[in-house]
C-alpha atoms as a PDB file:
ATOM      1  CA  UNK A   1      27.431  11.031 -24.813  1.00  0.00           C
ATOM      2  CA  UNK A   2      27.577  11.970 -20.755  1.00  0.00           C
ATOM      3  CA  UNK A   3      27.104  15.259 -22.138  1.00  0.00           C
ATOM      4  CA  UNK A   4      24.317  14.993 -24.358  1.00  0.00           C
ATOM      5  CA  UNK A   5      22.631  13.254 -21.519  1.00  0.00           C
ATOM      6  CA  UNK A   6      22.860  16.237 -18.455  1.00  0.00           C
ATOM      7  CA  UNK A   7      22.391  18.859 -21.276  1.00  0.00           C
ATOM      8  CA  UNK A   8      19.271  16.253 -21.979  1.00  0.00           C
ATOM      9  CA  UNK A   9      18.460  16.395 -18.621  1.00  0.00           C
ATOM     10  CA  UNK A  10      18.776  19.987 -17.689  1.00  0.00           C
ATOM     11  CA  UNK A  11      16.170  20.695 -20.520  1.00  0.00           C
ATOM     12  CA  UNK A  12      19.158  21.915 -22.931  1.00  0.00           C
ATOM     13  CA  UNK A  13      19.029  19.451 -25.401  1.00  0.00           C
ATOM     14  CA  UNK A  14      16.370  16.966 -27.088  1.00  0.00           C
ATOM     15  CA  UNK A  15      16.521  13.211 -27.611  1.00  0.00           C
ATOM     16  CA  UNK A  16      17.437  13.575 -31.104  1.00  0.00           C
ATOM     17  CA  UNK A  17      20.804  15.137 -29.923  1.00  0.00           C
ATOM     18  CA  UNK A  18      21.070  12.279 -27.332  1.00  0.00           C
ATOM     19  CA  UNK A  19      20.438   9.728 -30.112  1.00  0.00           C
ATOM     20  CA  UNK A  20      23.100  11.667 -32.525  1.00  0.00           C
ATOM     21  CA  UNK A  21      25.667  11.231 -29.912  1.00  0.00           C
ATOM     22  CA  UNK A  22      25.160   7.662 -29.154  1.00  0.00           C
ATOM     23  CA  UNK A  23      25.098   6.951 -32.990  1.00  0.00           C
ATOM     24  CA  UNK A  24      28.550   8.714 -33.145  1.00  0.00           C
ATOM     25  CA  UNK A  25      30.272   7.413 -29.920  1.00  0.00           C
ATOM     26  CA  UNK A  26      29.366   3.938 -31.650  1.00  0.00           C
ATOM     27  CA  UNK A  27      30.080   4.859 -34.609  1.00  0.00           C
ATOM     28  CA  UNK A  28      33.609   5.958 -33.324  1.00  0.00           C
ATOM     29  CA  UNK A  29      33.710   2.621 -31.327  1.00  0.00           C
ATOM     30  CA  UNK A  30      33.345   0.637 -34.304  1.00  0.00           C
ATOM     31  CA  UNK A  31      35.893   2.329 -36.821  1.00  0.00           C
ATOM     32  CA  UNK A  32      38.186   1.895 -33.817  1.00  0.00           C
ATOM     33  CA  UNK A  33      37.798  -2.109 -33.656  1.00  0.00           C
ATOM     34  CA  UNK A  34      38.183  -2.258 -37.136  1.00  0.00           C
ATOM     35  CA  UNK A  35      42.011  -0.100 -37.189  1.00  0.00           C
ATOM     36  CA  UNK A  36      42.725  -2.240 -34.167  1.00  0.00           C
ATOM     37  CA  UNK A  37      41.882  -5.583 -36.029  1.00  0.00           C
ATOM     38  CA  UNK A  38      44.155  -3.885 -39.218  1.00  0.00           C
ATOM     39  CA  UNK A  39      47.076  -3.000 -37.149  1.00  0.00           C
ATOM     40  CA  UNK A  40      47.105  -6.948 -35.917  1.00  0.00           C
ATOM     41  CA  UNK A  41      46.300  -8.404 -39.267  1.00  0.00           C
ATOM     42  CA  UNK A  42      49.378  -6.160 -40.872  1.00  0.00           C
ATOM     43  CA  UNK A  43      51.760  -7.796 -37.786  1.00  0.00           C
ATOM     44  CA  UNK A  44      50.851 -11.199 -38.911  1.00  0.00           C
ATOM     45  CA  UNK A  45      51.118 -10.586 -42.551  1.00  0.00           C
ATOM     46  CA  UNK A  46      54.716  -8.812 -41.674  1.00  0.00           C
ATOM     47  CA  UNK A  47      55.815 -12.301 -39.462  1.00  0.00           C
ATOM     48  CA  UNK A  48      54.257 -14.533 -42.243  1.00  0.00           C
ATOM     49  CA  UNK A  49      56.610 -12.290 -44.982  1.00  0.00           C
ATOM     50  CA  UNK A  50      59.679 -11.918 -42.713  1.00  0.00           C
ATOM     51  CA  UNK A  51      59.558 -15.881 -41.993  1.00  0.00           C
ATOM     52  CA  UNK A  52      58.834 -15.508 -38.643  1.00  0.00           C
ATOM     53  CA  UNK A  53      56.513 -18.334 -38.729  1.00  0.00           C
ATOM     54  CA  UNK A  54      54.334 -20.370 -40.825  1.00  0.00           C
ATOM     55  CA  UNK A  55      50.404 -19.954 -41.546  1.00  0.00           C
ATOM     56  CA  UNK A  56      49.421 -22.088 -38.532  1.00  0.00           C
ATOM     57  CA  UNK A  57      51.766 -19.968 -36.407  1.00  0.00           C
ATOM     58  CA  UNK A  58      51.070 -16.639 -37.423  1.00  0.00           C
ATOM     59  CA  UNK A  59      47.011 -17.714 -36.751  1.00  0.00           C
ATOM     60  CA  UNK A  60      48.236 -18.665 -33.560  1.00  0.00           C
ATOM     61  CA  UNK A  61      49.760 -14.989 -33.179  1.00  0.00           C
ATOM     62  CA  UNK A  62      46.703 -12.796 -34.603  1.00  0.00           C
ATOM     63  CA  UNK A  63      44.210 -14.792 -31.525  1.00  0.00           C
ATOM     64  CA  UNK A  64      47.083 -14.547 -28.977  1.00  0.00           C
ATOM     65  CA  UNK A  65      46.927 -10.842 -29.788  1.00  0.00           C
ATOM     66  CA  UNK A  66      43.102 -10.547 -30.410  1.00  0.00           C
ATOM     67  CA  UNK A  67      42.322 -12.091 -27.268  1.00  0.00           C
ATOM     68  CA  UNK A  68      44.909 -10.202 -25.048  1.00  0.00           C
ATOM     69  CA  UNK A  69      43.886  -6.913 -26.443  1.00  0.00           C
ATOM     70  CA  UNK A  70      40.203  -7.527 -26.420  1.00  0.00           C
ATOM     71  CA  UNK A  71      39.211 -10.000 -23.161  1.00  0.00           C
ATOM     72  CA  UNK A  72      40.674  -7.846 -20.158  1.00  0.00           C
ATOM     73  CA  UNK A  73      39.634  -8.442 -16.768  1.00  0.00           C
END
């Protein structure tokens, strides 16, 4: 998107390429929450079938997770 922005400014490209490449790098963004969110729910559903802990605890797991890999400061 940086790209599509100095070829934007230099006069090389138009705003529909600038919009095209925010509407992917969001696009992107998105599909990449969801695998994220998959790859956590699959680690719970694994420690829920190996009897690593009940519902409450695997719950308890999948937010530890969530919130460790999302909230960074």
């Amino acid at each position: 998107m940086t790209l599509a922005r100095e070829r934007y400014r230099l006069g090389l490209a138009s705003t529909v390429d600038v919009t095209t490449a925010t509407t992917t790098l969001l696009t992107v963004e998105v599909r990449l929450s969801e695998a994220q969110y998959a790859v956590q729910a699959s680690n719970v559903a694994l420690a829920y079938a190996t009897g690593k802990g009940g519902r409450s605890e695997a719950f308890s797991y999948l937010v530890g997770r969530l919130t460790n890999q999302f909230v960074r400061f």
